[in-house]
Protein backbone atom coordinates (compact mmCIF):
# COMPACT_ATOMS: atom_id res chain seq x y z
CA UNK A 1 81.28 73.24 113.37
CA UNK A 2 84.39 71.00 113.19
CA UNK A 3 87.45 72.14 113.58
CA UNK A 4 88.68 70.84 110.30
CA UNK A 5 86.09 73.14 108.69
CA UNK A 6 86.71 76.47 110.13
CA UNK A 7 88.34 78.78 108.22
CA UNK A 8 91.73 80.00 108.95
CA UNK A 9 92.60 83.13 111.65
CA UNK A 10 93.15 86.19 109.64
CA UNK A 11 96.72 86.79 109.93
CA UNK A 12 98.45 90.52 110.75
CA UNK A 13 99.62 92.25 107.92
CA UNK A 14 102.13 94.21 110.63
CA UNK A 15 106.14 93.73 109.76
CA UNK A 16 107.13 95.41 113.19
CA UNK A 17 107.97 98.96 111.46
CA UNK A 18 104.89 101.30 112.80
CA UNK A 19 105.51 104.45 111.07
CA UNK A 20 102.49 106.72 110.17
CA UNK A 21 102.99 109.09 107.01
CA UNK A 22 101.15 112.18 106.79
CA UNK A 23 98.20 110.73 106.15
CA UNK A 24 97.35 108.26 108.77
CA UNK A 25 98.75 105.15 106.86
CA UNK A 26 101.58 103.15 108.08
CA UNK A 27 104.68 103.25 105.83
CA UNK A 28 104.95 99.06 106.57
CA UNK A 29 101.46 97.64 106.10
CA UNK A 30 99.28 100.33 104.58
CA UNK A 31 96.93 100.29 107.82
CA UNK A 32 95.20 103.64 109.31
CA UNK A 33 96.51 104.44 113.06
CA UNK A 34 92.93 103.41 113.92
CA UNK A 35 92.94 99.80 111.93
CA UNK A 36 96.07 99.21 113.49
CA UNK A 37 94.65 100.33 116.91
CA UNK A 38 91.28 98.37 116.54
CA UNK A 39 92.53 95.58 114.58
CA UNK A 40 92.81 93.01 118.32
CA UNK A 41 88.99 93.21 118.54
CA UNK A 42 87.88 92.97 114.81
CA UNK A 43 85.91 90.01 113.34
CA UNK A 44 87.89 88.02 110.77
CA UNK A 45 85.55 90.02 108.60
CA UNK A 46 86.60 93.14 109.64
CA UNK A 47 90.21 91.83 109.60
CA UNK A 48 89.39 90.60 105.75
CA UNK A 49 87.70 93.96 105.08
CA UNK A 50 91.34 95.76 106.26
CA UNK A 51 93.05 93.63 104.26
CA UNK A 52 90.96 94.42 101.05
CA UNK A 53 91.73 98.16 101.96
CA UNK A 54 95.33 97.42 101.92
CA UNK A 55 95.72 95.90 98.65
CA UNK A 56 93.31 99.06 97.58
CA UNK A 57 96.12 101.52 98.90
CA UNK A 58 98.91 99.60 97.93
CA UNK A 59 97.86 99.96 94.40
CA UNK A 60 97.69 103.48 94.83
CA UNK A 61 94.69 104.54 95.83
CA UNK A 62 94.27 107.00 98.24
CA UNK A 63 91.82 108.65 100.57
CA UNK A 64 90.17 104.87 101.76
């Protein structure tokens, strides 16, 4: 694979203000205490999967 033709590394979605609410979700970014934990040794897949999650709660849902 050339380099010009890999995709791009999926970036953080941290802003530096870890605060969990009562349910496990960061007050910041939307991310579990667990995604935030794990999120150094996901795939870009997982890391796109995360992100897909975020949008999800950030919308309101809850519970994912």
């Amino acid at each position: 694979m050339s380099e010009t033709s890999r995709k791009p590394a999926v970036r953080s979605p941290c802003v530096g203000v870890c605060v969990l609410d009562e349910h496990d979700l960061c007050t910041a970014c939307c991310r579990s205490g667990l995604e935030i934990a794990d999120w150094g040794g996901m795939s870009d897949d997982e890391k796109r999967a995360v992100w897909a999650l975020i949008r999800r709660r950030e919308q309101g849902e809850r519970g994912i």
